[in-house]
N, C-alpha and C. Protein backbone atom coordinates (compact mmCIF):
# COMPACT_ATOMS: atom_id res chain seq x y z
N UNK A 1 -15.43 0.20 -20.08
CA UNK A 1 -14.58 -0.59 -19.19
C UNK A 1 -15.25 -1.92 -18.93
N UNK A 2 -14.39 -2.64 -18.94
CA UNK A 2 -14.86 -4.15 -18.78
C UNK A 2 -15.14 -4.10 -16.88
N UNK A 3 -15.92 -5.40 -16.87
CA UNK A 3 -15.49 -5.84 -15.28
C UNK A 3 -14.50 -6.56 -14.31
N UNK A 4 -13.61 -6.65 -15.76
CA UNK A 4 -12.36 -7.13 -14.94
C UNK A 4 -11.82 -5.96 -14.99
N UNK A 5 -11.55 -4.95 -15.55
CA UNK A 5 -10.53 -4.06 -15.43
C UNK A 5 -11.09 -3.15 -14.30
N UNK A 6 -12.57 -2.88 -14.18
CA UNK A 6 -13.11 -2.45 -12.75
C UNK A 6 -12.45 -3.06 -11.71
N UNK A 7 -12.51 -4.23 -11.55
CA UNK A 7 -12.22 -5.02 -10.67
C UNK A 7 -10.71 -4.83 -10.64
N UNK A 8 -9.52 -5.25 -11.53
CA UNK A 8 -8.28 -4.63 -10.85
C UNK A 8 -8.07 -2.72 -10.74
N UNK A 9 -8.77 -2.27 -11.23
CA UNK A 9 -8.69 -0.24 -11.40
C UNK A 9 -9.07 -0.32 -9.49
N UNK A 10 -10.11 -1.37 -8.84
CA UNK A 10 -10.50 -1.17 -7.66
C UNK A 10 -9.41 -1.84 -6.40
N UNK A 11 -8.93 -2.80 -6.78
CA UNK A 11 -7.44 -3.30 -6.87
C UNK A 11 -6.57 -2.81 -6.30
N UNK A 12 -6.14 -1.90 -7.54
CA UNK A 12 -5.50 -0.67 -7.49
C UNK A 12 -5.56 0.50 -6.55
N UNK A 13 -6.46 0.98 -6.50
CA UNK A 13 -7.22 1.90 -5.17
C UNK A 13 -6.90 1.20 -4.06
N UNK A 14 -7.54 0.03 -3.69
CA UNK A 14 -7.13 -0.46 -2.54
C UNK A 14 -5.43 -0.89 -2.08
N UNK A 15 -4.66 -0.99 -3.02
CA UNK A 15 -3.21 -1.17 -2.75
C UNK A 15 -2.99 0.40 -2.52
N UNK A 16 -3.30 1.38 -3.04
CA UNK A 16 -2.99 2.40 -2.56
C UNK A 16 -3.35 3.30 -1.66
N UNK A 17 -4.69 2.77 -1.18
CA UNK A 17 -4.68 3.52 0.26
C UNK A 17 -4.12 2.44 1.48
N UNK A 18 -3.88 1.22 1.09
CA UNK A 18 -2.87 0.27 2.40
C UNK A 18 -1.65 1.64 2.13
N UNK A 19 -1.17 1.60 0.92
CA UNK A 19 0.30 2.03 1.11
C UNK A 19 0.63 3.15 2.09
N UNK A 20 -0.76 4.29 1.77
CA UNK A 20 -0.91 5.73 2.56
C UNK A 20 -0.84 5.49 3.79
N UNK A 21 -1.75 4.46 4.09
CA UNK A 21 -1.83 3.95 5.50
C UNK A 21 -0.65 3.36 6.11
N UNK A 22 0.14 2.94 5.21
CA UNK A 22 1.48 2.20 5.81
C UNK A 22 2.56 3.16 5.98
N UNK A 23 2.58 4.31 5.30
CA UNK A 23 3.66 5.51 5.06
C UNK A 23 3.51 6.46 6.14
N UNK A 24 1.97 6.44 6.66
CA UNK A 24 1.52 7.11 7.91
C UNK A 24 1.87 6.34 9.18
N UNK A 25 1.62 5.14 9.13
CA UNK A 25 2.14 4.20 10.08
C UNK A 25 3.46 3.98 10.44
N UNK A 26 4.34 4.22 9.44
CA UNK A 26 5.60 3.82 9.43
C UNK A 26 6.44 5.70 10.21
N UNK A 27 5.52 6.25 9.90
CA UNK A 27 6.25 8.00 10.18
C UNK A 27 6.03 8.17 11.57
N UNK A 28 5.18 7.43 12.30
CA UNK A 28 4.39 7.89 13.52
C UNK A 28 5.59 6.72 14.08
N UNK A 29 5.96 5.49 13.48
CA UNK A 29 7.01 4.41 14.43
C UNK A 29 8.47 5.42 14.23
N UNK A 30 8.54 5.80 13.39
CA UNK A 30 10.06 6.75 13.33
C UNK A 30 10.03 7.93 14.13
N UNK A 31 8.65 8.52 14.83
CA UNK A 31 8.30 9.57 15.62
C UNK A 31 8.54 9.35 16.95
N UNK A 32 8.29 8.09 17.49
CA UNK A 32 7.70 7.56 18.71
C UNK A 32 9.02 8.14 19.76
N UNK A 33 8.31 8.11 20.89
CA UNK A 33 8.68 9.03 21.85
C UNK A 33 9.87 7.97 22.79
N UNK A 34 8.82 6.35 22.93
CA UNK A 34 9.91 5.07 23.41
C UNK A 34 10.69 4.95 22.63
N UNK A 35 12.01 4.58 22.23
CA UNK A 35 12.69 3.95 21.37
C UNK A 35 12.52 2.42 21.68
N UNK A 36 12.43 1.95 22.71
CA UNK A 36 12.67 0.70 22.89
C UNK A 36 11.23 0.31 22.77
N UNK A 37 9.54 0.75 22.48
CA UNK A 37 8.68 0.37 22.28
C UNK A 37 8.70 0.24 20.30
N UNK A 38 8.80 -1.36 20.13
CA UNK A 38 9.01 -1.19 18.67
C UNK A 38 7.66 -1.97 18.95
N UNK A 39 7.43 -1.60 17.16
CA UNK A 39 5.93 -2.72 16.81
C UNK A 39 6.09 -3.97 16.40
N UNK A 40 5.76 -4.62 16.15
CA UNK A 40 5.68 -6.03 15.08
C UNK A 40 5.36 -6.15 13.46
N UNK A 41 5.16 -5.07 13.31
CA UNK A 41 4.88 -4.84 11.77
C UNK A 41 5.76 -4.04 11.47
N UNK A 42 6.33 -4.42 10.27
CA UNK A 42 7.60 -3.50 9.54
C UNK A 42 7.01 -2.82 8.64
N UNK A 43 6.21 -1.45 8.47
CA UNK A 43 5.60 -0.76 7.71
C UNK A 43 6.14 -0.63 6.27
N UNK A 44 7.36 -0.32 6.48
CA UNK A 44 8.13 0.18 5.18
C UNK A 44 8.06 -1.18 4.64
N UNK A 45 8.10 -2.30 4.79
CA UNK A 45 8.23 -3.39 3.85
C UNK A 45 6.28 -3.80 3.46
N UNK A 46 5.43 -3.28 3.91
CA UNK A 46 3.84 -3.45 3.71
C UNK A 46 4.08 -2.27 2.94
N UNK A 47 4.87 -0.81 2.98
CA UNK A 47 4.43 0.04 2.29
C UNK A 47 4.86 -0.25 0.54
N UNK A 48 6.31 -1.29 0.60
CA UNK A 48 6.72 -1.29 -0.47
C UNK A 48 5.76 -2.52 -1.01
N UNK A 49 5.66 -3.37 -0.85
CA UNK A 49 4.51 -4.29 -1.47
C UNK A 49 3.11 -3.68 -1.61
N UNK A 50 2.54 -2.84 -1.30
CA UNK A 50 1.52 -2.37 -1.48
C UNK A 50 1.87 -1.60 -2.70
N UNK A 51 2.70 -0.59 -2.93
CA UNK A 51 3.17 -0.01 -3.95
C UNK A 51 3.26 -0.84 -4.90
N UNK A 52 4.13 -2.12 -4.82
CA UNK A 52 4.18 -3.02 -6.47
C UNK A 52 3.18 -3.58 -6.90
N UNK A 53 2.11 -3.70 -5.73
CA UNK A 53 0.62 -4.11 -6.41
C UNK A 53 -0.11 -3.31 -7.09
N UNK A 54 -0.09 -2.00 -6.76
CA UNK A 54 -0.44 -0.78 -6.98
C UNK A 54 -0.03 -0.69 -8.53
N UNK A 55 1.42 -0.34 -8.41
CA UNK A 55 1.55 -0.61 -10.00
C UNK A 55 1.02 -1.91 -11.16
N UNK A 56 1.20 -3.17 -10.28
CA UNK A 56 0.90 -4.02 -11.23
C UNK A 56 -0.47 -4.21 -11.50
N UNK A 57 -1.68 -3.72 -10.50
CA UNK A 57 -2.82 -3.81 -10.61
C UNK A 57 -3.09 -2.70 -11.96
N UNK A 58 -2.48 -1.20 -11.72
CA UNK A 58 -2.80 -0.46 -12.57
C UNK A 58 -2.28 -0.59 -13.76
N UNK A 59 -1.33 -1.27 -14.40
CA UNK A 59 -1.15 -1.48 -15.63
C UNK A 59 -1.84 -2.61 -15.87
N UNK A 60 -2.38 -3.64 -15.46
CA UNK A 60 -2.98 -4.43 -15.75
C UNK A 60 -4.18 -4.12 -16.31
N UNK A 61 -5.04 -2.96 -15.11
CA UNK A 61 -6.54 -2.33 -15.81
C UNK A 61 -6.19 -1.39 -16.79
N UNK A 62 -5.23 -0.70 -16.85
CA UNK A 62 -5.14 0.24 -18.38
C UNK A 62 -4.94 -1.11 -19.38
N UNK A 63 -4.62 -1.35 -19.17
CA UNK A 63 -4.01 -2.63 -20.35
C UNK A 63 -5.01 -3.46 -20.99
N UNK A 64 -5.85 -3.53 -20.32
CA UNK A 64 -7.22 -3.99 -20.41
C UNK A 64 -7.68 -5.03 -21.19
C-alpha cells in the first residue's frame, strides 16, 4: 500500500465513524422526550455526507 492510499483507507475510517456518530445522534433527536427542544444540527444531512465521503474515499484507496 502506498501512502496515499493509507492516507485516504484512513479517510475512509474517519467518514465512517462521523456517520455512526451521526446515525446515533440523529436516533436519540427522533427519541427526545421535548418535541419542541430541537438541535441545530441536522444529523441526517452530516450522516448522508459522511456516507458519500466514505464511499468516495474508499474507492479511491482500493483504486490506488
Amino acid at each position: 500500500m502506498s501512502a496515499a492510499q493509507v492516507l485516504l483507507a484512513a479517510g475512509a475510517v474517519l467518514a465512517l465513524a462521523v456517520a455512526v456518530f451521526a446515525g446515533w445522534r440523529d436516533a436519540r433527536r427522533r427519541r427526545r422526550a421535548e418535541v419542541d427542544a430541537v438541535g441545530w444540527i441536522d444529523w441526517t444531512t452530516v450522516q448522508i455526507a459522511a456516507l458519500i465521503a466514505l464511499a468516495v474515499l474508499g474507492l479511491l484507496a482500493a483504486k490506488g
